[in-house]
Structures are given as C-alpha cells and as structure tokens.
C-alpha atoms as a PDB file:
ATOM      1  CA  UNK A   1      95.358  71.465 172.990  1.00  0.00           C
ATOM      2  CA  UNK A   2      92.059  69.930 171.301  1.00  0.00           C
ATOM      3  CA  UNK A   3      88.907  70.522 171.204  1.00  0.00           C
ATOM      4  CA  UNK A   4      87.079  67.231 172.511  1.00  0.00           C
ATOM      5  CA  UNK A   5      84.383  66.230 169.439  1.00  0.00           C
ATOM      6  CA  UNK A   6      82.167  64.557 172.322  1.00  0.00           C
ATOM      7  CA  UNK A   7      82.004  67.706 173.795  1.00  0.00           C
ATOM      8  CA  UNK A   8      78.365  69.527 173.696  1.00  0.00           C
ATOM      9  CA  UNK A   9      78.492  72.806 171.529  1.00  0.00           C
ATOM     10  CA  UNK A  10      77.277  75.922 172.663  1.00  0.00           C
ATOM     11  CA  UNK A  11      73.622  76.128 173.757  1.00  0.00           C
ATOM     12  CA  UNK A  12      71.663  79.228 171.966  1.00  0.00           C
ATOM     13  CA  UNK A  13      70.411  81.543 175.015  1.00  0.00           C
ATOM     14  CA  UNK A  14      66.279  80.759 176.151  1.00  0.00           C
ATOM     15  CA  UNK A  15      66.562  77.349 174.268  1.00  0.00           C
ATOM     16  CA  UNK A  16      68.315  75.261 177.081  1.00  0.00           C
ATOM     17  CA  UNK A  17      67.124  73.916 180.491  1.00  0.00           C
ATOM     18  CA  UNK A  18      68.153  77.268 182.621  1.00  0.00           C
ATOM     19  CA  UNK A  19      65.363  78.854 179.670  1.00  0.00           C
ATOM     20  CA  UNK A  20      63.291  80.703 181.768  1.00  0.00           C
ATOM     21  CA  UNK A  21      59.698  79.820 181.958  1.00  0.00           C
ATOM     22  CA  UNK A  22      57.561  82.043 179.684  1.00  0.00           C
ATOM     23  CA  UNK A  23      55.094  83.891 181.753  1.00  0.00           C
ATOM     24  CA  UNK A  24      51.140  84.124 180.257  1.00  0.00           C
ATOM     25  CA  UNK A  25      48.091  85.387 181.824  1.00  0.00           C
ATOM     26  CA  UNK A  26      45.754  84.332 179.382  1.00  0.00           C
ATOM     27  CA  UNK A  27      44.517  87.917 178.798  1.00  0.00           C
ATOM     28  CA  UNK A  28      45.394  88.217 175.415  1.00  0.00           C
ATOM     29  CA  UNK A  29      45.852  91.401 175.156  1.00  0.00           C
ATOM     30  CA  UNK A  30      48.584  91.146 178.460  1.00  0.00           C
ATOM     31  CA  UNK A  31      49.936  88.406 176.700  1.00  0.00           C
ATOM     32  CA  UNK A  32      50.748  89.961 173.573  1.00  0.00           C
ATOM     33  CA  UNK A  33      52.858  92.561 175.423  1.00  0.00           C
ATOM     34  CA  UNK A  34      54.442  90.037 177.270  1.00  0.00           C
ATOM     35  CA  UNK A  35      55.681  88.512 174.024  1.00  0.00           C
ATOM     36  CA  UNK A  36      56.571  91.609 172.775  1.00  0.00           C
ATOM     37  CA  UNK A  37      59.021  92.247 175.503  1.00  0.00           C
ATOM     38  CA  UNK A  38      60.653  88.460 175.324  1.00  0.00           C
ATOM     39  CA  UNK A  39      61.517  89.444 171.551  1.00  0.00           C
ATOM     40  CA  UNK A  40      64.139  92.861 172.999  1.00  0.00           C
ATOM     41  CA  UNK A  41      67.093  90.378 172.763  1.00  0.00           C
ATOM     42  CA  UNK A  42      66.279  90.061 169.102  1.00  0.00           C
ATOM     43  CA  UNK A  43      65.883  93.969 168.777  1.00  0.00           C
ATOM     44  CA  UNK A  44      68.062  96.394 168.521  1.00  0.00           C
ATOM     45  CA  UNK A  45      68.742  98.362 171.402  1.00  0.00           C
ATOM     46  CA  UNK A  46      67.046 101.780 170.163  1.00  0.00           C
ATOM     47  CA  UNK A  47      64.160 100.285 169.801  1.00  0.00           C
ATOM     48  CA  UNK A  48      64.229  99.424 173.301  1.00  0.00           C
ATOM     49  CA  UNK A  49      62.557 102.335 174.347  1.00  0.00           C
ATOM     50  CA  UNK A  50      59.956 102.584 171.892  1.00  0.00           C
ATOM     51  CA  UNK A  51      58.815  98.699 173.073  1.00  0.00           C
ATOM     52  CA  UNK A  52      58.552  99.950 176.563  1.00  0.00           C
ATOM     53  CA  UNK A  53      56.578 102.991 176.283  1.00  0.00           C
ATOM     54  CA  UNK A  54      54.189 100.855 173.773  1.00  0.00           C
ATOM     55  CA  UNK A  55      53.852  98.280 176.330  1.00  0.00           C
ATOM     56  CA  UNK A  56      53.277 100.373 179.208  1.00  0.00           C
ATOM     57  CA  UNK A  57      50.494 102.356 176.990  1.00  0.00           C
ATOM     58  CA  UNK A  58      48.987  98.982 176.389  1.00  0.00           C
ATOM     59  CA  UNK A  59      49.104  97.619 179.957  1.00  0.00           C
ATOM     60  CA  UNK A  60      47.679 100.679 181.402  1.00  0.00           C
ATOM     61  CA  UNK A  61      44.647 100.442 179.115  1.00  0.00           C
ATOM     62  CA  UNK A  62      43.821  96.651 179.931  1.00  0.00           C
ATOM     63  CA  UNK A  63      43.506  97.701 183.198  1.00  0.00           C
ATOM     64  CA  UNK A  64      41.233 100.350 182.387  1.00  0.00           C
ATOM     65  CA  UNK A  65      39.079  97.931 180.192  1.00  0.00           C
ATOM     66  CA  UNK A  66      38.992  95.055 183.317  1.00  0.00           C
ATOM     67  CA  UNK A  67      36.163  94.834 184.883  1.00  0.00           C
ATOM     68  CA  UNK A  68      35.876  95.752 188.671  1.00  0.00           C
ATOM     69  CA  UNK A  69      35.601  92.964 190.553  1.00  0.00           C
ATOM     70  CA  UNK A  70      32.822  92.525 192.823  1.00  0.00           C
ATOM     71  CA  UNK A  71      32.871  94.003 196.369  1.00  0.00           C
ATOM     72  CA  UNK A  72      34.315  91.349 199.327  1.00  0.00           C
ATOM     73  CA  UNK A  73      31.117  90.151 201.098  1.00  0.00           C
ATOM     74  CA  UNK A  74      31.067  91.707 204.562  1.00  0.00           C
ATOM     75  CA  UNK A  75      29.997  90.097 207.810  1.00  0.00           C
ATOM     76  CA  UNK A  76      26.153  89.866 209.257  1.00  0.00           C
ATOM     77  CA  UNK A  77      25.596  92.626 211.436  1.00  0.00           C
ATOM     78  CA  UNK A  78      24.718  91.303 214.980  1.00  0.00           C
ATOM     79  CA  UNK A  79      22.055  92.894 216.566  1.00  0.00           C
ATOM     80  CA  UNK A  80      21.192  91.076 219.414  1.00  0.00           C
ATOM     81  CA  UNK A  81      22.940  93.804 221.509  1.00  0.00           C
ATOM     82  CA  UNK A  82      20.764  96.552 220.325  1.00  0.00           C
ATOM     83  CA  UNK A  83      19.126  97.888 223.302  1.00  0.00           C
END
C-alpha cells in the first residue's frame, strides 16, 4: 500500500478552515487575556493553572475599572389622572 503524493499532508491544528475564529473585544486589556489563553496548547500543562488564575485576576479587575453605564431612561410619568 502507498501513500498517494497528490494527497494533502497533515494540516497543523488552528491554521486550517475548521480554525476557529479568534474572539476580540477591543478592550485591550480583555484582549490580551484572551490571547493569553489561545497560547495553552503551546504551554505546558502545569502552567495551565497559573494562566487561569492570572486571567481571571485580570478579568475581574477590568470590570472593576469599566465605567457604569448610564441608567436606562424611564418613561414620562402621566399625570393627567391625578385627581
């Protein structure tokens, strides 16, 4: 049995077309976790950990830095019933 030399060779994982699409939030400070997490696969595993807990420590405090957003306007108050 042979190996057909047409044949495509193996496709590197994340470099293909089933690649999944990297996700960005264009916070940069989000992003950079983000990035940090897509590298795991190069890492080795017991550093796993250590990535996670630095990431969540980051992502808590860029939501503590966000600004609030601004309250939802809230409807005119009709008071053409009053008595």
């Amino acid at each position: 049995m042979s190996e057909d030399p047409q044949a495509p060779g193996p496709v590197e994982p994340g470099t293909g077309a089933d690649a999944p699409e990297q996700v960005r939030t264009g916070v940069e400070s989000v992003d950079a976790v983000i990035a940090a997490v897509e590298e795991l696969e190069e890492r080795p595993i017991e550093e796993h950990v250590g990535v996670f807990e630095t990431a969540q420590d980051q992502l808590r405090r860029a939501l503590d830095t966000q600004q609030p957003s601004p309250p939802a306007p809230q409807p005119p108050v009709d008071r053409s019933q009053s008595s």
